[in-house]
Every structure is written in structure tokens, then in C-alpha cells.
C-alpha atoms as a PDB file:
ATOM      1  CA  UNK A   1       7.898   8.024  -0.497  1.00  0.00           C
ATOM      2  CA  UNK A   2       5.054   9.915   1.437  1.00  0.00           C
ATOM      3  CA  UNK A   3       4.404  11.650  -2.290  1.00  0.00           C
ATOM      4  CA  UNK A   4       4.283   8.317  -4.047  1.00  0.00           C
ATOM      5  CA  UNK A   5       1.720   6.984  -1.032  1.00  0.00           C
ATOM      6  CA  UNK A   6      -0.517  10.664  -1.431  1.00  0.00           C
ATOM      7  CA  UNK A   7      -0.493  10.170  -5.338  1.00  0.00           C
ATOM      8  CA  UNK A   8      -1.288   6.633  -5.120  1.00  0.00           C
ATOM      9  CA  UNK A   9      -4.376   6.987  -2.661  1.00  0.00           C
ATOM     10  CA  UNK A  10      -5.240  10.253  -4.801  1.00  0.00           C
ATOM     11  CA  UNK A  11      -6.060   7.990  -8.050  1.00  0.00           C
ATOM     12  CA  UNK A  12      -8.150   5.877  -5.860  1.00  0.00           C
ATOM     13  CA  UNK A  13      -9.891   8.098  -4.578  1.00  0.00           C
ATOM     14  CA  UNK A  14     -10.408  10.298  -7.296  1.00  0.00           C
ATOM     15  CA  UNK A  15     -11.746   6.899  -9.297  1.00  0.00           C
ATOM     16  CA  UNK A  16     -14.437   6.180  -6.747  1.00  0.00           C
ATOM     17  CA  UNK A  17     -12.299   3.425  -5.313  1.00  0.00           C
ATOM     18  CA  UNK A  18     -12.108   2.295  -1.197  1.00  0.00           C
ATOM     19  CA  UNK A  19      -7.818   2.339  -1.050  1.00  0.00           C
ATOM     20  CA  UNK A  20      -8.330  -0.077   1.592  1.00  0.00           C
ATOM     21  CA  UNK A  21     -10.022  -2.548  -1.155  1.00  0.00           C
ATOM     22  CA  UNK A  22      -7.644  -1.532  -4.113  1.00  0.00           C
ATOM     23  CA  UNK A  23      -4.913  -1.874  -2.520  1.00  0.00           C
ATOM     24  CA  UNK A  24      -3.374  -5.297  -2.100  1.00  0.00           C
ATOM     25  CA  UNK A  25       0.047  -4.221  -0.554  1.00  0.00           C
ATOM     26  CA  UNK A  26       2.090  -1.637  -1.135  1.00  0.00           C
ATOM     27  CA  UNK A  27       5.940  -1.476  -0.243  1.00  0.00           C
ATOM     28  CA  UNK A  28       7.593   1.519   0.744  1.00  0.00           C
ATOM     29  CA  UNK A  29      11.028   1.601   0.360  1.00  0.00           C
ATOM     30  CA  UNK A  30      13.048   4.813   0.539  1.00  0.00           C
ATOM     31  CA  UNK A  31      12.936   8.094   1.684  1.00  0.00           C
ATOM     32  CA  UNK A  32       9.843   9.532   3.784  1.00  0.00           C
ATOM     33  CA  UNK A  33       8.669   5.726   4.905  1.00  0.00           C
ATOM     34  CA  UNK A  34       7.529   6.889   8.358  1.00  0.00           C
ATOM     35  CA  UNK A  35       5.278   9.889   6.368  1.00  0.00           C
ATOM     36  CA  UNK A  36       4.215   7.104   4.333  1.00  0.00           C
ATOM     37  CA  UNK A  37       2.970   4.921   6.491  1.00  0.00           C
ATOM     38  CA  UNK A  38       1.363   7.103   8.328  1.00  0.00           C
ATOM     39  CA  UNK A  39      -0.736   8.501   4.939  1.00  0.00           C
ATOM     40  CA  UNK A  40      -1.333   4.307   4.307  1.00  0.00           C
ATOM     41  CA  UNK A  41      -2.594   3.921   7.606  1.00  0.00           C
ATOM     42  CA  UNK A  42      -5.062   6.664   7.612  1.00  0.00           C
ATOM     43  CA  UNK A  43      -6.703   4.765   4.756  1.00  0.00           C
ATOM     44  CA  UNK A  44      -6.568   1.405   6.168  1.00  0.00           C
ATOM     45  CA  UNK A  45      -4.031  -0.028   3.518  1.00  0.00           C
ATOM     46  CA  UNK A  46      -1.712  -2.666   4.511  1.00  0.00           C
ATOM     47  CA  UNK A  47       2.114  -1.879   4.146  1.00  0.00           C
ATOM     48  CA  UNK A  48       5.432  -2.918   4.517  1.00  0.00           C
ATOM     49  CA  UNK A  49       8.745  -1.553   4.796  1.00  0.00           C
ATOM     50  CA  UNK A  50      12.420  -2.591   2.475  1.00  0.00           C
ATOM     51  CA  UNK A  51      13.356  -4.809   5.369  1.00  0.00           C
ATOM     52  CA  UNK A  52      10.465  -7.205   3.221  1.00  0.00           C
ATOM     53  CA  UNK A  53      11.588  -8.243  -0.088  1.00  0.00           C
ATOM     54  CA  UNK A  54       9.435  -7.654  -3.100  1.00  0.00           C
ATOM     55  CA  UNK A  55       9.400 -11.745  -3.729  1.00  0.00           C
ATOM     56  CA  UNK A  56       7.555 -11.703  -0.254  1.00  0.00           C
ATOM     57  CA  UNK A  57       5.774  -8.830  -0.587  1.00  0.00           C
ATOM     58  CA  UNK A  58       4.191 -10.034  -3.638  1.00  0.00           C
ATOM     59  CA  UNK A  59       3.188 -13.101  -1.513  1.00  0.00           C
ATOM     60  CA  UNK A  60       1.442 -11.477   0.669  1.00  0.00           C
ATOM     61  CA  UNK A  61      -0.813  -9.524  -2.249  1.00  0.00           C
ATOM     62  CA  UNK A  62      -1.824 -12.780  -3.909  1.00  0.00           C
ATOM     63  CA  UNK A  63      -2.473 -14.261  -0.562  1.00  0.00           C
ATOM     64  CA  UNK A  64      -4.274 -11.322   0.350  1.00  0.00           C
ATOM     65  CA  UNK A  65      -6.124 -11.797  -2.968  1.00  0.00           C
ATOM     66  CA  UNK A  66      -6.576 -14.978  -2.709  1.00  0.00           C
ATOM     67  CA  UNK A  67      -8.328 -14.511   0.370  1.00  0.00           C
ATOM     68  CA  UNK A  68     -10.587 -11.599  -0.884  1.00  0.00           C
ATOM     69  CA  UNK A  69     -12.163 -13.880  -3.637  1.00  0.00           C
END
């Protein structure tokens, strides 16, 4: 998962984006979650793990969203 996170915050970067802003969420389920997290957390993105479903998770980017506009 920590190559899915590095690609991820690569685009944003590379696109002259804040991954903190584009982000809404992003859900890490599978191999590599601690590597993950710690990549998400150097670039201030919220995260969860599988133990949150993607119903919920999903929730919490609209709320997130929501909030933002």
C-alpha cells in the first residue's frame, strides 16, 4: 500500500496540488498500511485503516467536503 500512498501524493504533487487539500480521505487497506500511513502523515492527509468500511469512509470525505466549502 505504501506504493499506492507514494504514487498517489506523487500526482499531487507533481500537479501543483497541497495533498493535504486534495485529498479528502484515503483508505488503506492491505499490505504495507503502517509504511503508508506514515508517507500520508508526512503530508498531512487524513487516513484510515480496513477496520473502516468504505460506506463510512466515504462519509467522512463528503463530510470532510462538506465542511471545506
Amino acid at each position: 500500500m505504501d506504493i499506492v500512498a507514494r504514487g498517489v501524493i506523487k500526482g499531487c504533487i507533481e500537479s501543483g496540488r497541497d495533498p493535504a487539500e486534495a485529498i479528502a480521505i484515503f483508505r488503506i487497506p492491505g499490505a504495507w498500511e503502517d509504511e503508508g500511513f506514515k508517507i500520508l502523515e508526512k503530508y498531512g492527509v487524513e487516513y484510515c485503516d480496513r477496520s473502516v468500511s468504505m460506506y463510512d469512509a466515504a462519509g467522512r470525505a463528503v463530510a470532510k467536503m462538506g465542511a471545506a466549502g
